[in-house]
Protein backbone atom coordinates (compact mmCIF):
# COMPACT_ATOMS: atom_id res chain seq x y z
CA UNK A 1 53.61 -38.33 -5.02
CA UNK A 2 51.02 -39.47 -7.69
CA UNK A 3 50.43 -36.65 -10.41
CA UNK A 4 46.22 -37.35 -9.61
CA UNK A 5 47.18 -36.05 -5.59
CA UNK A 6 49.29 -33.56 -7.53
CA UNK A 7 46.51 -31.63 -9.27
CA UNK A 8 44.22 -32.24 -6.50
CA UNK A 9 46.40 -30.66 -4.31
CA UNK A 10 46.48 -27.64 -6.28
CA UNK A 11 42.88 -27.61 -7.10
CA UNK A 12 42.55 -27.19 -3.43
CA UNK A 13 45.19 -24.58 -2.83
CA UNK A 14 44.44 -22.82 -6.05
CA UNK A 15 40.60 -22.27 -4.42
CA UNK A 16 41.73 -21.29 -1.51
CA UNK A 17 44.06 -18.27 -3.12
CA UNK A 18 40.71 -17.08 -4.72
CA UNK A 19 38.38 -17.69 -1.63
CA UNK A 20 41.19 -15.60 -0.02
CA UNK A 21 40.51 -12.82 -1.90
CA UNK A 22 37.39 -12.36 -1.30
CA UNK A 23 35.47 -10.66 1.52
CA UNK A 24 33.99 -13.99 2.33
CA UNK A 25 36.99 -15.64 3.07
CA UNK A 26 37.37 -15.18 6.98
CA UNK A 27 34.36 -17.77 6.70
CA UNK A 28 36.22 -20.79 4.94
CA UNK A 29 38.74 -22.83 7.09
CA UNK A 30 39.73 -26.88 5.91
CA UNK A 31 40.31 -29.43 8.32
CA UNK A 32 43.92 -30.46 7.04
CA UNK A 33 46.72 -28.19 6.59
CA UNK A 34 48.92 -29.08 3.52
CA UNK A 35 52.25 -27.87 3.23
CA UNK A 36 54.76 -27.83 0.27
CA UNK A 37 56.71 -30.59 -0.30
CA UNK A 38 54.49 -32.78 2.38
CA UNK A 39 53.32 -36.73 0.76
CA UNK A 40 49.71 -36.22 0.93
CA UNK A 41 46.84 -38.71 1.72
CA UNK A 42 44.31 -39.03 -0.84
CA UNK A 43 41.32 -38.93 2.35
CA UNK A 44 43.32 -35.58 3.70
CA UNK A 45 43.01 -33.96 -0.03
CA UNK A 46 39.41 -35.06 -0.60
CA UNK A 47 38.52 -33.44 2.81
CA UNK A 48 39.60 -30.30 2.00
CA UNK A 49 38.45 -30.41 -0.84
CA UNK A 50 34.67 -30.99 0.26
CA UNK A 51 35.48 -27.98 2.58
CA UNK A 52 36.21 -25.47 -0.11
CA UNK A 53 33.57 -26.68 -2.45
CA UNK A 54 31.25 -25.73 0.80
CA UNK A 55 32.75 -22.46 1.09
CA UNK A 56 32.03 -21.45 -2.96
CA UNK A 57 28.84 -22.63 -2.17
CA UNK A 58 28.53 -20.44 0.18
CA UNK A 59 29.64 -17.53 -1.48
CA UNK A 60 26.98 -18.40 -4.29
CA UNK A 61 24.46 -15.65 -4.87
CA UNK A 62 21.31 -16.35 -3.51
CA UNK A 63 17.78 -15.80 -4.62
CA UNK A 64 16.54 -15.85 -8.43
CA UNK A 65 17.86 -13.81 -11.22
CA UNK A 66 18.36 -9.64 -10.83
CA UNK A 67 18.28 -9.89 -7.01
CA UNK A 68 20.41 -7.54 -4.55
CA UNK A 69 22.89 -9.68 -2.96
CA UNK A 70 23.72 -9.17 0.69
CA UNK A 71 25.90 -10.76 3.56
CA UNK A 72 24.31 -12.66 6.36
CA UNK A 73 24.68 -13.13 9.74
CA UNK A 74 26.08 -16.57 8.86
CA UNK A 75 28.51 -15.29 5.86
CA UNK A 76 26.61 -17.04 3.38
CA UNK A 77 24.88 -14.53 0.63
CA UNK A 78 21.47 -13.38 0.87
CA UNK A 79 19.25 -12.12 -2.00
CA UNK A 80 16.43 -9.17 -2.06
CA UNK A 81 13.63 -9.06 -4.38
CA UNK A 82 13.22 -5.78 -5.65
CA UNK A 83 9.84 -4.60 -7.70
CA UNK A 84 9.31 -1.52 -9.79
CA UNK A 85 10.11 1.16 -7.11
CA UNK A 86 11.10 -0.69 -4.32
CA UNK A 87 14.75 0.05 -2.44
CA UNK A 88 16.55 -1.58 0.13
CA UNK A 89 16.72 -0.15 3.70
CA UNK A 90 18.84 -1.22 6.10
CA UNK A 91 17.36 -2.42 9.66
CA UNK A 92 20.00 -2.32 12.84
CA UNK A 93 21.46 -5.65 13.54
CA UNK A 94 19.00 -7.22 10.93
CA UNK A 95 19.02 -8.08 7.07
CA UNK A 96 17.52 -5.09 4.87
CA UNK A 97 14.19 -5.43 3.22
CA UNK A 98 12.60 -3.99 0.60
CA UNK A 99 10.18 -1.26 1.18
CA UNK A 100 8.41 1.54 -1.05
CA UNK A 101 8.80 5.00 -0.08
CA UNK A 102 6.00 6.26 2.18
CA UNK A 103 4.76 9.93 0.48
CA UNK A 104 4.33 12.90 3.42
CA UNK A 105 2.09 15.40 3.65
CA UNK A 106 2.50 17.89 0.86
CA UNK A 107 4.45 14.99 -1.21
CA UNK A 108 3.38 12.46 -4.10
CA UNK A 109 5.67 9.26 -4.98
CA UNK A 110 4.84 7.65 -8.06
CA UNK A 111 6.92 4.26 -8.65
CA UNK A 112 8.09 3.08 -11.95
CA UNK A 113 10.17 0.58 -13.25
CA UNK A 114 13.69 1.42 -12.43
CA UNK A 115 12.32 4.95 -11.21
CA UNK A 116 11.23 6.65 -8.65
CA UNK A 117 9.35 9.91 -9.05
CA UNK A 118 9.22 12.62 -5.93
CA UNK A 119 7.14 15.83 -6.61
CA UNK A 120 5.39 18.51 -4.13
CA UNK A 121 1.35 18.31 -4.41
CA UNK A 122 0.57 21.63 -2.70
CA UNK A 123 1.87 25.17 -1.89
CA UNK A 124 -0.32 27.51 -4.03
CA UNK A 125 0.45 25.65 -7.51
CA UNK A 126 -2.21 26.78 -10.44
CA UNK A 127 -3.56 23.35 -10.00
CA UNK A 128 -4.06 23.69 -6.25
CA UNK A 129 -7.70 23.58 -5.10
CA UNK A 130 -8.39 26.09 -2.46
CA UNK A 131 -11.48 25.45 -0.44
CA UNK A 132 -10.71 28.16 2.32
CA UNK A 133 -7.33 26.07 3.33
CA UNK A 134 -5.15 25.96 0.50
CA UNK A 135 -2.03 24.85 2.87
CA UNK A 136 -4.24 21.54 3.66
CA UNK A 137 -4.97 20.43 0.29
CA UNK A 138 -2.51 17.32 -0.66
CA UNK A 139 -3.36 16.39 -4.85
CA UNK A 140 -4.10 12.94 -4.19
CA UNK A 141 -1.92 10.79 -7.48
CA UNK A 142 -4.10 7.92 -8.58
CA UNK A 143 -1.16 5.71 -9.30
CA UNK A 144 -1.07 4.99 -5.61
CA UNK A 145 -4.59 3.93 -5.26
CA UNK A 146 -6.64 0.55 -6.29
CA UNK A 147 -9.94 0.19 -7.87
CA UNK A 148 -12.15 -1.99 -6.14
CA UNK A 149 -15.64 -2.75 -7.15
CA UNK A 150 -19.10 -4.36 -6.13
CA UNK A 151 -19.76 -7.87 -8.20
CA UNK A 152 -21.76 -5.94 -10.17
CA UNK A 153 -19.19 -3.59 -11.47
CA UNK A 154 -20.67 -0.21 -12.09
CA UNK A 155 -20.70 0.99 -15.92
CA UNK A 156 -17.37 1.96 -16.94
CA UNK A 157 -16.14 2.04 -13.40
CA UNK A 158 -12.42 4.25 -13.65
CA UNK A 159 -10.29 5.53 -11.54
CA UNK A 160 -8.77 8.35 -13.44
CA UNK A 161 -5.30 11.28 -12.85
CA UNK A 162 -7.08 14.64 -13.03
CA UNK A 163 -4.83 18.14 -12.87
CA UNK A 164 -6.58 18.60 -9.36
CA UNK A 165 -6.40 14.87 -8.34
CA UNK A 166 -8.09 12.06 -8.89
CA UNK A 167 -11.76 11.03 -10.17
CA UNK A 168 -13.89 8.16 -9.18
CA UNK A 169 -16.35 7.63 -12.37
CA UNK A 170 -18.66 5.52 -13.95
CA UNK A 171 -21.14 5.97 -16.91
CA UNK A 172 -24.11 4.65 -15.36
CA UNK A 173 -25.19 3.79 -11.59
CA UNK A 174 -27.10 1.00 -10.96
CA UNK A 175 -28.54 -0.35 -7.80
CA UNK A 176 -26.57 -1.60 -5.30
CA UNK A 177 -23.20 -1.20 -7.04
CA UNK A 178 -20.17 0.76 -5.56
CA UNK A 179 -16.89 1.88 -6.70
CA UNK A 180 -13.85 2.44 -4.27
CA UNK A 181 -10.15 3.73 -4.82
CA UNK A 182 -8.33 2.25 -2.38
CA UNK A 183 -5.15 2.22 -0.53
CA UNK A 184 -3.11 0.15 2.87
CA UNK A 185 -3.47 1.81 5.77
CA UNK A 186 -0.63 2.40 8.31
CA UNK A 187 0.08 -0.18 11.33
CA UNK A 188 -1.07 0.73 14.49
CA UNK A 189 -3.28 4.10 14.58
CA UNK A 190 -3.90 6.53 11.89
CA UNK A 191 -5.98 9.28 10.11
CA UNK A 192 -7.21 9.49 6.82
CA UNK A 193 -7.97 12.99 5.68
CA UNK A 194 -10.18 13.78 2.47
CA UNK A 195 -11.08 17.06 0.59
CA UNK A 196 -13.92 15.75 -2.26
CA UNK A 197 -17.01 16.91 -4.58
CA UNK A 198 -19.34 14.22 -5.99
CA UNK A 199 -21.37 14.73 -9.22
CA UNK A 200 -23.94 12.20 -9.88
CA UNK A 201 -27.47 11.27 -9.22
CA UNK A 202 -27.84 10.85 -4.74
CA UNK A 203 -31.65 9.98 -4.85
CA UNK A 204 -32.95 7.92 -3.16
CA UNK A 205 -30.22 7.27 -0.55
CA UNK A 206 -26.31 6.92 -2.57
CA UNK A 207 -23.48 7.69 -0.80
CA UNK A 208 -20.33 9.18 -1.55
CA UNK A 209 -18.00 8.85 1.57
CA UNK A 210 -14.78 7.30 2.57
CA UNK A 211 -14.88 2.90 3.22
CA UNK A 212 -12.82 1.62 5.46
CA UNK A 213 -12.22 -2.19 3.79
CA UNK A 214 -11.22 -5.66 5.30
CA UNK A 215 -9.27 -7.14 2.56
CA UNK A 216 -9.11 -10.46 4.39
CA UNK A 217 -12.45 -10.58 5.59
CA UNK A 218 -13.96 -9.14 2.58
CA UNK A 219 -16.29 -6.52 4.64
CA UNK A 220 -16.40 -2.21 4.96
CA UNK A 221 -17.80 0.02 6.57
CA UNK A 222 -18.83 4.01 5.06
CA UNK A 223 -18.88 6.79 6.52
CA UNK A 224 -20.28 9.91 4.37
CA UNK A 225 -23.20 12.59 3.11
CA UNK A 226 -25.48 11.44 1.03
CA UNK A 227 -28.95 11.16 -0.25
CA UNK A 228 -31.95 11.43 1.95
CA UNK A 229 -35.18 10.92 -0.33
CA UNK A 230 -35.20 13.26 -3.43
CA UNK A 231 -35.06 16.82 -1.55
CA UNK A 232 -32.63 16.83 1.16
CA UNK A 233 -29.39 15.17 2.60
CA UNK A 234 -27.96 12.32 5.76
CA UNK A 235 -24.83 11.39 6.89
CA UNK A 236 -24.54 7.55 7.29
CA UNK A 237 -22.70 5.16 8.52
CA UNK A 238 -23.11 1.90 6.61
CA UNK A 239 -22.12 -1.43 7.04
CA UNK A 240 -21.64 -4.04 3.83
CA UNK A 241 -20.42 -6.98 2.99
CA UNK A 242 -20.26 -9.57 -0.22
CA UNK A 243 -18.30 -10.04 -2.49
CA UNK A 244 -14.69 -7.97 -1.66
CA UNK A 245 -17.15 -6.42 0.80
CA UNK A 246 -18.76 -3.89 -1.03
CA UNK A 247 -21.87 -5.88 -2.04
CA UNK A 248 -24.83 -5.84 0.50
CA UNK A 249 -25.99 -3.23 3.12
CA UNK A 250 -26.14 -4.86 6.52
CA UNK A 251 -27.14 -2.15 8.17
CA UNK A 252 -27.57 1.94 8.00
CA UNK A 253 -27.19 4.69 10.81
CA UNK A 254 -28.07 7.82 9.19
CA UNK A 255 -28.44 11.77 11.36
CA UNK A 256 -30.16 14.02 8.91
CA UNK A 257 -29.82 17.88 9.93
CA UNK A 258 -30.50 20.84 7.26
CA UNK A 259 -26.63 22.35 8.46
CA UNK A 260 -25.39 19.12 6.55
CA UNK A 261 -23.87 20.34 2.95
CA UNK A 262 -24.59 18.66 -0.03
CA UNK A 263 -21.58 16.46 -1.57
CA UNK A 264 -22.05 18.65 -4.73
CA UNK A 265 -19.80 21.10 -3.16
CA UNK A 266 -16.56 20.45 -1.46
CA UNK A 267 -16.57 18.51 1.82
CA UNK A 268 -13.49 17.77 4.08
CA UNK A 269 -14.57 14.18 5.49
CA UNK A 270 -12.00 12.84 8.25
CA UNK A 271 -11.59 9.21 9.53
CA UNK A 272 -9.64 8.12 12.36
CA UNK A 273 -8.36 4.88 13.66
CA UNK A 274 -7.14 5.04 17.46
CA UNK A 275 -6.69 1.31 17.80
CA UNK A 276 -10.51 0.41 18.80
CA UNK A 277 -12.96 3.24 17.02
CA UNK A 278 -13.10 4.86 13.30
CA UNK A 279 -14.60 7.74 13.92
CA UNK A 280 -16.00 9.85 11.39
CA UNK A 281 -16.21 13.98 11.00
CA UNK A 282 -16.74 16.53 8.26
CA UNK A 283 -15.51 20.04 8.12
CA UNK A 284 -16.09 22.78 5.52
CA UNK A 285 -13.10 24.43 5.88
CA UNK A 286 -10.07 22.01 6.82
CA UNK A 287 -9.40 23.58 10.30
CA UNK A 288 -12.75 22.93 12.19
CA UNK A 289 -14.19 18.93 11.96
CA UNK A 290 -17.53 17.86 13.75
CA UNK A 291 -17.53 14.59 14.88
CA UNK A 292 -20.77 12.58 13.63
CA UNK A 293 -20.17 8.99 14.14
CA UNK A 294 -17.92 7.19 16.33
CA UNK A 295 -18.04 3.01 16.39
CA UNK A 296 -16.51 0.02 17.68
CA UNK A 297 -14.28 -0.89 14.40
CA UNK A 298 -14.85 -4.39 15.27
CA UNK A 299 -18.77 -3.52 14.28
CA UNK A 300 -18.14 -5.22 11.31
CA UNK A 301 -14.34 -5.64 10.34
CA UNK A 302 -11.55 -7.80 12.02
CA UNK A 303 -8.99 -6.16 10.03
CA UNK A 304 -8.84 -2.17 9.25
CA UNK A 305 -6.14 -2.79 6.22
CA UNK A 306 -7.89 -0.42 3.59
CA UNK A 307 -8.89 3.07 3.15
CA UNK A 308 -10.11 4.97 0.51
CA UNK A 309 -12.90 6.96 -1.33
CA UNK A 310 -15.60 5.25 -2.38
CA UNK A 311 -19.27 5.89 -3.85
CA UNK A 312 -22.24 3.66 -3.04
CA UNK A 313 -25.31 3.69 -5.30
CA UNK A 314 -28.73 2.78 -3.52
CA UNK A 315 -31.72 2.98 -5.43
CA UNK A 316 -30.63 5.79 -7.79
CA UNK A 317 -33.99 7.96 -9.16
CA UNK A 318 -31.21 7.96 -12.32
CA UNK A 319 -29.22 4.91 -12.73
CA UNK A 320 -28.73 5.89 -16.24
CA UNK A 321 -26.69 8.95 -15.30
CA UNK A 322 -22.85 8.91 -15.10
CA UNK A 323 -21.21 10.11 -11.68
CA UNK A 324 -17.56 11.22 -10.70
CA UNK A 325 -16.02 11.21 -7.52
CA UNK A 326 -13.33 13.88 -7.76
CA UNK A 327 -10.40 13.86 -4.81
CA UNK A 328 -8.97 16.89 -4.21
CA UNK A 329 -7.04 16.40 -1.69
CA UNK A 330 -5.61 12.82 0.71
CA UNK A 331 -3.36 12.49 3.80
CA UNK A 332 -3.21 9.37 5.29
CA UNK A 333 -0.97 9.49 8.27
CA UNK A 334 -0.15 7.43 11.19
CA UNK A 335 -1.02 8.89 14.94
């Protein structure tokens, strides 16, 4: 036996010892068995050896660099992706993803490079806000929100942590400009819930209210109480697009009655998405919601994939004053 087959020979069974060892291994087979003391052909060696080079490919970590390795179905290794906050869940019969942790009422999740902070946002805290239903106020945490903005990005447009929330502001309100804090909403049907007091010029018709966004489509839709002239105050129901959507009024249903209260004093504001509508109600004490507006969703959006707070500025008697939005309290939970 040549001392070239020799070493090749023990290459081979050498590779094998350690593919053995590892939980891989029941994966790896070679289409020639060699046994001690056997002459060996050069072809046999060469096959077996393209066999186990296959097999520590195999076991190879997949993916790019700091991924969670994982077996497949095949045996080969399979790599997750995480970012900051992310974990791996496992899925029956399937490969695990990667998923953020969904907050439930009462909780706030704030994700963080190799962290993951959990923390209660109601239950009679000092910080609570208690607008005749302290048990329904959730603290909103701005970390989980996005700003979004009109082309023509309101002055010193912020979205900003308060001890009670969250706060939509700006230092100045010009015309057709809007500012939205916004977040994905769940598959399938859902309810967004929201307790909030605006401070800011509302003449001659600017909105505070809740948007419902198409992120694809670049288009919203509003639903909130705002300005009616200079004395007195409308719900509407806008619809807008340009831009990221948030650009252009299309088009304005408004229902002015003097029970309405003005969004300079708490209002619960409640959207819900049963698969065809958004429907729109307001409540002044959490429990008790009247129903205003309720529209086909595909009005003006093909996709329903945002949600949030937002404040639209139309013709503003004061475009030089500042505004703030402040959240006191979000749910957003699937039906």
């Amino acid at each position: 036996m040549r001392s070239e087959s020799n070493l090749a020979l023990c290459f081979v069974l050498c590779a094998l010892a350690t593919l053995d060892s590892s939980p891989m291994a029941a994966a790896c087979t070679v289409p020639h068995a060699l046994s001690n003391g056997q002459t060996t052909d050069a072809t046999q060696v060469m096959q077996n050896f393209a066999a186990v080079a296959g097999c520590a490919d195999a076991t190879a970590p997949a993916g790019g660099q700091n991924t969670v390795q994982f077996e497949t179905s095949s045996g080969s290794l399979g790599g997750i992706a995480l970012s900051d906050g992310q974990v791996a869940i496992g899925t029956t019969g399937g490969a695990p993803v990667a998923k953020i942790l969904t907050a439930g009422p009462g909780v706030a999740i704030m994700s963080a490079p190799g962290g993951i902070t959990i923390s209660a946002t109601s239950g009679g805290s000092a910080n609570a806000v208690d607008w005749l239903n302290e048990a329904a106020v959730i603290r909103p945490v701005a970390a989980n929100f996005s700003l979004v903005t009109s082309t023509s990005v309101p002055a010193g447009a912020s979205l900003v942590p308060t001890v009670r929330g969250m706060a939509l502001t700006t230092t100045a309100v010009a015309d057709g400009t809007s500012v939205m804090a916004e977040t994905t909403t769940p598959s399938g049907h859902w309810q967004a819930t929201m307790l909030a007091v605006y401070s800011g010029p509302l003449a001659n018709a600017s909105l505070p209210a809740i948007a419902v966004r198409d992120s694809i489509s670049h288009r919203a839709v509003e639903f909130g109480i705002g300005g009616s002239g200079a004395t007195s105050y409308q719900a509407a129901y806008m619809r807008t697009v340009g831009g990221l959507g948030l650009d252009t009024v299309l088009s304005q249903t408004t229902a002015v009655d003097i029970g309405l209260p003005p969004p300079s004093q708490p209002i619960w504001s409640r959207v819900t998405y049963d698969g065809t509508n958004l429907s729109w109600s307001f409540s002044r004490d959490g429990e008790v919601f009247s129903t205003v507006f309720s529209v086909l969703a595909a009005d003006n959006l093909s996709n329903v994939d945002r949600v949030g707070p937002i404040a639209f500025f139309q013709q503003p008697a004061h475009s030089g004053w500042p505004s703030s939005y402040h959240i006191l309290s979000w749910r957003l939970a699937s039906l």
